[in-house]
PDB file of N, CA and C in Angstrom:
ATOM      1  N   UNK A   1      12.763  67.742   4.410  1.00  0.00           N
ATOM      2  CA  UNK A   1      12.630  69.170   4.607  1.00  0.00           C
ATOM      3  C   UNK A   1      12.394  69.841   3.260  1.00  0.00           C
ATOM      4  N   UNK A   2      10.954  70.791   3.106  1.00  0.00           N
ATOM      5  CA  UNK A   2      11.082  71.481   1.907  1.00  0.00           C
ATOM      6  C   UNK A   2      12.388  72.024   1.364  1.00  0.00           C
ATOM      7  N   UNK A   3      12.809  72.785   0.495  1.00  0.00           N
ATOM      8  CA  UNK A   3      13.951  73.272  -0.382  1.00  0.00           C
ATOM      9  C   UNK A   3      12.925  75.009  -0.225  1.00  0.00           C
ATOM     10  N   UNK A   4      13.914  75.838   0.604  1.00  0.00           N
ATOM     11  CA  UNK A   4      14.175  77.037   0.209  1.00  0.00           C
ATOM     12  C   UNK A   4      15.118  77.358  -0.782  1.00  0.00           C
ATOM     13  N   UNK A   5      14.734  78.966  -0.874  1.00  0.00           N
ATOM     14  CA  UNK A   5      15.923  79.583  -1.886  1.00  0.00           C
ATOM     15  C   UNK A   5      16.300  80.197  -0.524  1.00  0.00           C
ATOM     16  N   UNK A   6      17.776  81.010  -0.973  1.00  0.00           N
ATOM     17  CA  UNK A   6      18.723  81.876  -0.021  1.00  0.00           C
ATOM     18  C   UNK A   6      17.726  83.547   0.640  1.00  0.00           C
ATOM     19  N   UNK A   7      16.556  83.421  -0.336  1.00  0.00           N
ATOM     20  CA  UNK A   7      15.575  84.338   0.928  1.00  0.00           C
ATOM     21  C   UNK A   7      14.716  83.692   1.691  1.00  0.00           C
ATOM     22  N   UNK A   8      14.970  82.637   1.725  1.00  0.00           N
ATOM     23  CA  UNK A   8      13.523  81.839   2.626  1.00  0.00           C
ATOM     24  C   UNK A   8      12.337  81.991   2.518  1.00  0.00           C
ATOM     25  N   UNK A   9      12.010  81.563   1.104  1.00  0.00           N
ATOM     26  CA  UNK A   9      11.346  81.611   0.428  1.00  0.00           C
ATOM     27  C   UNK A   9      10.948  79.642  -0.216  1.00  0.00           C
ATOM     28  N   UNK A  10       9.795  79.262   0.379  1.00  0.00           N
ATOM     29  CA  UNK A  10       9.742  77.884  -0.464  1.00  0.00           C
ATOM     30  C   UNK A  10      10.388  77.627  -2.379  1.00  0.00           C
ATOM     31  N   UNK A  11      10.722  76.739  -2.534  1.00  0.00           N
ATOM     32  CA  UNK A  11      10.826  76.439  -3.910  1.00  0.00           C
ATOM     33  C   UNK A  11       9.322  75.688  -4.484  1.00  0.00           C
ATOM     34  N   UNK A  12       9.030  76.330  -5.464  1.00  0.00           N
ATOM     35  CA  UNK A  12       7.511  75.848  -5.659  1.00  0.00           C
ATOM     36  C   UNK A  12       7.744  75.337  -7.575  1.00  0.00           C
ATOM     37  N   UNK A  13       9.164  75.105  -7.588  1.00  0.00           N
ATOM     38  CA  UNK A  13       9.400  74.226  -8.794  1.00  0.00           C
ATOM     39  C   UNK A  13      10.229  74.221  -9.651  1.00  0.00           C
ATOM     40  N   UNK A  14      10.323  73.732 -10.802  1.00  0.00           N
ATOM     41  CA  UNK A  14      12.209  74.157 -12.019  1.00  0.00           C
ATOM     42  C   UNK A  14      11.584  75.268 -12.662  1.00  0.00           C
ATOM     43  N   UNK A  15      12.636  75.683 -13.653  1.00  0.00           N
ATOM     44  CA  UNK A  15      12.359  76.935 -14.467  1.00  0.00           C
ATOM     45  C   UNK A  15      12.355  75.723 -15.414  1.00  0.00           C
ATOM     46  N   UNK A  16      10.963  75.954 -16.683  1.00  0.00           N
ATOM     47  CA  UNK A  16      10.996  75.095 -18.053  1.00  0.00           C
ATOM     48  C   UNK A  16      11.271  75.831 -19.033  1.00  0.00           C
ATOM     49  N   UNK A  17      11.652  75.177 -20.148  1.00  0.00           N
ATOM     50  CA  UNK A  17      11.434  75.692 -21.288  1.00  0.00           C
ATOM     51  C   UNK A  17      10.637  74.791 -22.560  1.00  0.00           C
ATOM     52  N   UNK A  18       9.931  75.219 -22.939  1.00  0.00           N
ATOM     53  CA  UNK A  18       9.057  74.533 -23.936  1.00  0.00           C
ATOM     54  C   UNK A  18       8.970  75.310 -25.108  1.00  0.00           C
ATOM     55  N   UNK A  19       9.269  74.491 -26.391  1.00  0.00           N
ATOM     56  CA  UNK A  19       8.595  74.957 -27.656  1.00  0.00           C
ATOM     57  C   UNK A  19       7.415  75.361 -27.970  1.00  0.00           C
ATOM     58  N   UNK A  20       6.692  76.008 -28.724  1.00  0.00           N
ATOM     59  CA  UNK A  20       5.704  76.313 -29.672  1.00  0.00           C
ATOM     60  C   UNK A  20       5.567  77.036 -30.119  1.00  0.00           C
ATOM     61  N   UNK A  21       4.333  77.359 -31.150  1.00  0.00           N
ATOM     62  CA  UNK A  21       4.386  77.732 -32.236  1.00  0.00           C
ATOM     63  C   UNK A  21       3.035  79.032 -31.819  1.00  0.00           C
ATOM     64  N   UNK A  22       3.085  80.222 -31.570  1.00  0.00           N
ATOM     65  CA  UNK A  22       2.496  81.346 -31.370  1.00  0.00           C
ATOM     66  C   UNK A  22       1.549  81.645 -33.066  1.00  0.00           C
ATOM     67  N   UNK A  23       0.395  81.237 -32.466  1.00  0.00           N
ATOM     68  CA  UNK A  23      -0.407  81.104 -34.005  1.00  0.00           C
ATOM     69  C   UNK A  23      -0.883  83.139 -34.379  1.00  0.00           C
ATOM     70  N   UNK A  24      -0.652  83.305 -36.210  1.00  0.00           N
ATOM     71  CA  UNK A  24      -0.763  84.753 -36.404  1.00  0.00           C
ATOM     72  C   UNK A  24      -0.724  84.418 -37.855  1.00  0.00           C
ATOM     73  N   UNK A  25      -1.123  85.928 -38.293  1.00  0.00           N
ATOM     74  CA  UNK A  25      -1.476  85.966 -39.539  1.00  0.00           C
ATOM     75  C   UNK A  25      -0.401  86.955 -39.790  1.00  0.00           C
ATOM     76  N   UNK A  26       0.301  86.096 -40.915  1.00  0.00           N
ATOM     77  CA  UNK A  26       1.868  86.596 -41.306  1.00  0.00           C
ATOM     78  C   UNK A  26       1.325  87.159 -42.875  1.00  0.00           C
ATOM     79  N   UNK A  27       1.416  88.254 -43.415  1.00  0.00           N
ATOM     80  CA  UNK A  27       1.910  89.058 -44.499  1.00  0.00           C
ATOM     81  C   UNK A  27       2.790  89.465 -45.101  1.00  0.00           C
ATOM     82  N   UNK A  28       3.233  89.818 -46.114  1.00  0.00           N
ATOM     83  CA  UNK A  28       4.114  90.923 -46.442  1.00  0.00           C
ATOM     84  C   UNK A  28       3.498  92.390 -46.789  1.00  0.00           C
ATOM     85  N   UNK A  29       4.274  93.307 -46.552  1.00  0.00           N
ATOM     86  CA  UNK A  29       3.527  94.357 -46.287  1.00  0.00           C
ATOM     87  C   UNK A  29       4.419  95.140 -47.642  1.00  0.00           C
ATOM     88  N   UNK A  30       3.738  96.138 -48.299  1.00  0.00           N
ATOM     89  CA  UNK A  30       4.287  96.967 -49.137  1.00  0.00           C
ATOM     90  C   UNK A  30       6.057  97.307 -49.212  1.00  0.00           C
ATOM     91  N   UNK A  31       6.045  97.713 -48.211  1.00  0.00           N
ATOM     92  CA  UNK A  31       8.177  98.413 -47.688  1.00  0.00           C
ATOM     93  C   UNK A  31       8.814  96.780 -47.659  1.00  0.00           C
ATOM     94  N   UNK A  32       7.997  95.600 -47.908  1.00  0.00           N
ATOM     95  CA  UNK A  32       9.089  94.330 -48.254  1.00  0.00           C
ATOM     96  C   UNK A  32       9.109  93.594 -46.547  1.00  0.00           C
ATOM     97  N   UNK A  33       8.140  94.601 -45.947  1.00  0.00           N
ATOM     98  CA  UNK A  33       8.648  93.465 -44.781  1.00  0.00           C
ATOM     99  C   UNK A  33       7.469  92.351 -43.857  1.00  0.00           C
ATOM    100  N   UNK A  34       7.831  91.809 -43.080  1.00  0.00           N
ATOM    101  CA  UNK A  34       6.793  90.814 -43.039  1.00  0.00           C
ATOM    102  C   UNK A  34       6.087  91.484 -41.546  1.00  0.00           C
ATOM    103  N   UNK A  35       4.840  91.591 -41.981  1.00  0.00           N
ATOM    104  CA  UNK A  35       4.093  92.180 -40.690  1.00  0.00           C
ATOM    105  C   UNK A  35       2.786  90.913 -39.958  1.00  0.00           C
ATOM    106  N   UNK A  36       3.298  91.005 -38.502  1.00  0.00           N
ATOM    107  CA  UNK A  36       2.986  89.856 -38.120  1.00  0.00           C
ATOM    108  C   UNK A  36       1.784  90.027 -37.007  1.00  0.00           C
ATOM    109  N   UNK A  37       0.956  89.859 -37.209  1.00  0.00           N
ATOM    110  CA  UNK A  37      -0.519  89.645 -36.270  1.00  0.00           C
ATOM    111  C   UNK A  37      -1.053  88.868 -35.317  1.00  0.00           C
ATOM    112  N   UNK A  38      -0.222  88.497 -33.882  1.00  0.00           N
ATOM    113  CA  UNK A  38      -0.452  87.536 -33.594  1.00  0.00           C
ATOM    114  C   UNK A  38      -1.950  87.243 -32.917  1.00  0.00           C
ATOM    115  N   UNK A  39      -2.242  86.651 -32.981  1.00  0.00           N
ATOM    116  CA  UNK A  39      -3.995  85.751 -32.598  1.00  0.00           C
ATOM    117  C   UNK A  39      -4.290  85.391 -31.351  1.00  0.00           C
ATOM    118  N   UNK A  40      -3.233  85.284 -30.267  1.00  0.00           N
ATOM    119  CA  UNK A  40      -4.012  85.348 -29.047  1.00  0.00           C
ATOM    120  C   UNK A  40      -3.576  83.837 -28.764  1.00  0.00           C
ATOM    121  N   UNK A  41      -2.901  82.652 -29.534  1.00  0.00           N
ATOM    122  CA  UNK A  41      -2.918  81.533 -29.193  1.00  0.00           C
ATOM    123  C   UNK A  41      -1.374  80.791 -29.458  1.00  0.00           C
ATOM    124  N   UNK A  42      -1.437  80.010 -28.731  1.00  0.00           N
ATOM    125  CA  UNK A  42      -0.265  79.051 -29.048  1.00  0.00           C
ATOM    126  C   UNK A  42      -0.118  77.747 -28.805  1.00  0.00           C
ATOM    127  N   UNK A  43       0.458  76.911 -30.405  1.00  0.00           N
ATOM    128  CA  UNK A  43       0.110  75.340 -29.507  1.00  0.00           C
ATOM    129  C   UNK A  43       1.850  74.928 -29.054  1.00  0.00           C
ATOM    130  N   UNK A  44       1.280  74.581 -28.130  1.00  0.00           N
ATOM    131  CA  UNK A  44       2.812  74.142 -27.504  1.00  0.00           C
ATOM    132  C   UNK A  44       2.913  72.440 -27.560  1.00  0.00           C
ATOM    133  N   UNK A  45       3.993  71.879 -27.726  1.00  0.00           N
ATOM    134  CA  UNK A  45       4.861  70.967 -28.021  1.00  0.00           C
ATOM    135  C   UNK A  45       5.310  70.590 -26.446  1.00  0.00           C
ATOM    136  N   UNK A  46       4.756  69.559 -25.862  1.00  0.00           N
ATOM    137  CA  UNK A  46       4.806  69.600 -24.557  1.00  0.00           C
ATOM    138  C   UNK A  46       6.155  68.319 -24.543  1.00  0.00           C
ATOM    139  N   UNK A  47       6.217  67.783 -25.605  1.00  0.00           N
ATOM    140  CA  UNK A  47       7.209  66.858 -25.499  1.00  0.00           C
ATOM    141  C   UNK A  47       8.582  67.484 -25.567  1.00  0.00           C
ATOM    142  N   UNK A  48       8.553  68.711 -25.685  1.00  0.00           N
ATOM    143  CA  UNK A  48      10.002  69.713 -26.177  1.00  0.00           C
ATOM    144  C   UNK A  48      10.277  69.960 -24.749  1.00  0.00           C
ATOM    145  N   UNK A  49       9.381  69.659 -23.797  1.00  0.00           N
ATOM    146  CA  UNK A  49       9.804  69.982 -22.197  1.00  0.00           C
ATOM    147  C   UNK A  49      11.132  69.896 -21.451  1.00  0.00           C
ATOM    148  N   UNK A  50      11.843  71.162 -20.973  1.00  0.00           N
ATOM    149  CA  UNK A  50      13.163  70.627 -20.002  1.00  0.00           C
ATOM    150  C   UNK A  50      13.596  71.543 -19.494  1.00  0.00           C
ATOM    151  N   UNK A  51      14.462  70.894 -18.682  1.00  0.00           N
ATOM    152  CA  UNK A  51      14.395  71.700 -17.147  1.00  0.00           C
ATOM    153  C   UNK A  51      15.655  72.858 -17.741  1.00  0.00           C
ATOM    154  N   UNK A  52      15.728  73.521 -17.524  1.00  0.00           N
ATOM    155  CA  UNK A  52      16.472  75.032 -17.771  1.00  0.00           C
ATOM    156  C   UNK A  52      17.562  74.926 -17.133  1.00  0.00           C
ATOM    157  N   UNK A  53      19.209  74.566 -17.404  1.00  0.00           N
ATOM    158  CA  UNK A  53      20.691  74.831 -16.495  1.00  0.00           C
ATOM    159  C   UNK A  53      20.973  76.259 -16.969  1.00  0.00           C
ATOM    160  N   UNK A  54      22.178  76.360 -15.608  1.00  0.00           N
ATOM    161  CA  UNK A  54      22.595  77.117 -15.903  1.00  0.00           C
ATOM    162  C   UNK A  54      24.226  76.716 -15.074  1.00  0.00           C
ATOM    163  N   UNK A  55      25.340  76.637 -16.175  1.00  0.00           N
ATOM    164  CA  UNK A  55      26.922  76.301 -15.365  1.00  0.00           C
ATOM    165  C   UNK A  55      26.245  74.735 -15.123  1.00  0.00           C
ATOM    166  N   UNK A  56      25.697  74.475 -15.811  1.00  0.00           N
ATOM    167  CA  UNK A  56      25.665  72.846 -15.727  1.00  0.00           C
ATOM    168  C   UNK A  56      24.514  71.860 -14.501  1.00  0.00           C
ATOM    169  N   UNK A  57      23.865  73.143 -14.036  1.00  0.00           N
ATOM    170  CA  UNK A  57      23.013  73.379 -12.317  1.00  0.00           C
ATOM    171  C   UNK A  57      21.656  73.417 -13.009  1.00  0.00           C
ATOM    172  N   UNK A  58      20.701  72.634 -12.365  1.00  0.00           N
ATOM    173  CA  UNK A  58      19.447  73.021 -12.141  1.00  0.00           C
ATOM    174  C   UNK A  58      19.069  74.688 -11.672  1.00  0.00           C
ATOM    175  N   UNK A  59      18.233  74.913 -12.975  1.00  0.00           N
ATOM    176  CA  UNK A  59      17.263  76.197 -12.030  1.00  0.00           C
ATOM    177  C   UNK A  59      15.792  76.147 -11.371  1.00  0.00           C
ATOM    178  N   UNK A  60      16.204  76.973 -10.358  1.00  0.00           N
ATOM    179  CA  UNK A  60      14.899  76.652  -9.453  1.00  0.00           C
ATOM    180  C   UNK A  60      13.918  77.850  -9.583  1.00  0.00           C
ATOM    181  N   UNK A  61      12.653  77.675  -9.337  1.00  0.00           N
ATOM    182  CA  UNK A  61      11.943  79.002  -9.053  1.00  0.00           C
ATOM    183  C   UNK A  61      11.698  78.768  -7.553  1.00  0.00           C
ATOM    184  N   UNK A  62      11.343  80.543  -6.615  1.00  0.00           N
ATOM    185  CA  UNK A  62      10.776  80.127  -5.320  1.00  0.00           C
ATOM    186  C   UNK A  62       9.808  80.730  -5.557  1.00  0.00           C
ATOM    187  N   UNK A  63       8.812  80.681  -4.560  1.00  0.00           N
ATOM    188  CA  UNK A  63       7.367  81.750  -4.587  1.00  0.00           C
ATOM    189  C   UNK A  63       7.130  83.109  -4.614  1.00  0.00           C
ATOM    190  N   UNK A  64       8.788  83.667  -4.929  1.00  0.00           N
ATOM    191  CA  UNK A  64       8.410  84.917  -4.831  1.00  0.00           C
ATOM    192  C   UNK A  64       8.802  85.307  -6.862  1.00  0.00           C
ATOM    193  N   UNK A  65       8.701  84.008  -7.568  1.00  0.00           N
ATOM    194  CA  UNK A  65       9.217  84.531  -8.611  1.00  0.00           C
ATOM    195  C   UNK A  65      10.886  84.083  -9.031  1.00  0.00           C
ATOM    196  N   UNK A  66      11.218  83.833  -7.970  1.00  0.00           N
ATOM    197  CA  UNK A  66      13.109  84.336  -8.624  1.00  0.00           C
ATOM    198  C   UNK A  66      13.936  82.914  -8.682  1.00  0.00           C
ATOM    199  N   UNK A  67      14.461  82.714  -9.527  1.00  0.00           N
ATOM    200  CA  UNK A  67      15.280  81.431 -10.119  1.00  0.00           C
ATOM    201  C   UNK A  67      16.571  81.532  -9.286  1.00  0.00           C
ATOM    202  N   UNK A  68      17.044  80.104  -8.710  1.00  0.00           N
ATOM    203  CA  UNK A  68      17.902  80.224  -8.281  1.00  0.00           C
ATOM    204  C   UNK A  68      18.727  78.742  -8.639  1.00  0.00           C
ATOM    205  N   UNK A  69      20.011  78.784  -8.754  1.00  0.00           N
ATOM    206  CA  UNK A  69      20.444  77.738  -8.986  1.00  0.00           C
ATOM    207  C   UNK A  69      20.604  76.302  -7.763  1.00  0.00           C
ATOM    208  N   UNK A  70      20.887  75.276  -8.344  1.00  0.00           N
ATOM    209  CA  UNK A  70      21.008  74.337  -7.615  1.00  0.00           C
ATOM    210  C   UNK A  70      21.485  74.061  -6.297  1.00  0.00           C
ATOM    211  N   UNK A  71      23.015  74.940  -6.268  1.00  0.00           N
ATOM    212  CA  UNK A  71      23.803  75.090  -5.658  1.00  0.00           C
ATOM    213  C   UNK A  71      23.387  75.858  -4.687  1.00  0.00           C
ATOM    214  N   UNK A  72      22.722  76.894  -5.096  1.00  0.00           N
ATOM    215  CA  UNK A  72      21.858  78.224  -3.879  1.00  0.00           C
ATOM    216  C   UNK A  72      21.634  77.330  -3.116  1.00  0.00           C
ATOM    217  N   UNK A  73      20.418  76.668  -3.817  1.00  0.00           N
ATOM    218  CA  UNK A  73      18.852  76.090  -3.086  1.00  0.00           C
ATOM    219  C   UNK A  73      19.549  74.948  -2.049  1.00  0.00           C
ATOM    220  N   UNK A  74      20.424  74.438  -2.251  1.00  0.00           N
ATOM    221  CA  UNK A  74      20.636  73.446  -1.444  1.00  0.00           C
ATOM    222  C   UNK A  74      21.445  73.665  -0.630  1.00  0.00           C
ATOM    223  N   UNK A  75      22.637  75.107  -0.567  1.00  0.00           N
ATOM    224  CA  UNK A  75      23.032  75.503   0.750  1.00  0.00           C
ATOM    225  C   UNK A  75      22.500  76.371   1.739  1.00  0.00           C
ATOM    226  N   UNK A  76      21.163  76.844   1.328  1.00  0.00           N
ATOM    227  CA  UNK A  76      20.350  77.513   1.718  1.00  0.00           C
ATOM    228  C   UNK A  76      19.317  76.695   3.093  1.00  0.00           C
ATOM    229  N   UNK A  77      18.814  75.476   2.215  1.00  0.00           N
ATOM    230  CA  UNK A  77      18.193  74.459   2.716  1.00  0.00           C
ATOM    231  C   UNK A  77      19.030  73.866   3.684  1.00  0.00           C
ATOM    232  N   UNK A  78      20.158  73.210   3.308  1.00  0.00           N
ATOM    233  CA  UNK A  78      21.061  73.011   4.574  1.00  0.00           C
ATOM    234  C   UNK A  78      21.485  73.863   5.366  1.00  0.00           C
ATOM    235  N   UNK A  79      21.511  74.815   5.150  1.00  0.00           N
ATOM    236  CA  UNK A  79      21.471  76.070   6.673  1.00  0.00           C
ATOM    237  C   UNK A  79      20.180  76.311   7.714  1.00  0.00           C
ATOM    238  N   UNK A  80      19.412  76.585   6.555  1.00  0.00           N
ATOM    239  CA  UNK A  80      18.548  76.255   7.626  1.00  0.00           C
ATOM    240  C   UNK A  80      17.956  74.832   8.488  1.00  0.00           C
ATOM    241  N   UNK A  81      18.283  73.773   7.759  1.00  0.00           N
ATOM    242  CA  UNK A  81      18.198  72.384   8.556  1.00  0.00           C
ATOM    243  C   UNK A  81      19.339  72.573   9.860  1.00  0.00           C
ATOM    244  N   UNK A  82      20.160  72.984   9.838  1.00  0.00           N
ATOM    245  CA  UNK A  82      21.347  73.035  10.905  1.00  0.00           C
ATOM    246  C   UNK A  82      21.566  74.108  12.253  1.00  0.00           C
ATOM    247  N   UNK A  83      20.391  75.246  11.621  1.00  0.00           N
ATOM    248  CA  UNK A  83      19.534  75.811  12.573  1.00  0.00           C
ATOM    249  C   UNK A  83      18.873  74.813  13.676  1.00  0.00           C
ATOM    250  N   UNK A  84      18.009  74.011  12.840  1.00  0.00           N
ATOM    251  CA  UNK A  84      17.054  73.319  13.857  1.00  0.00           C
ATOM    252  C   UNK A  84      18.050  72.369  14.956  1.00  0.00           C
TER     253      UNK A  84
END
């Protein structure tokens, strides 16, 4: 059975987090401070990849956007299996 979240809503995957490096043209500017230009690009570090906890739980995304934890998604999913 797919994995809803608690709106019944499919889960369409984890929340990630990944490194990289947002490429820009860094200065110092007159008043001492560093003024930063960013360029439109970023190379990301795909090996820095991982799945996002939260309280020690997987986070989930559903299709409408919204992260839900492990614990949601899977009493959610078992409610509605127990429907059928």
């Amino acid at each position: 059975m797919k994995a809803i979240s608690p709106d019944g809503n499919d889960i369409i995957g984890t929340l990630e987090v990944i490194e990289g490096v947002a490429r820009a043209d860094v200065t110092l500017a007159k008043n001492g401070r560093l003024k930063v230009e960013f360029l439109g690009e970023t190379d990301v570090d795909w090996n820095t990849q991982v799945t996002k906890t939260e309280k020690a739980e997987r986070l989930f995304v559903c299709s409408q956007h919204k992260v839900w934890r492990e614990d949601q998604v899977k009493r959610a999913t078992q409610a509605r299996r127990q429907k059928r």
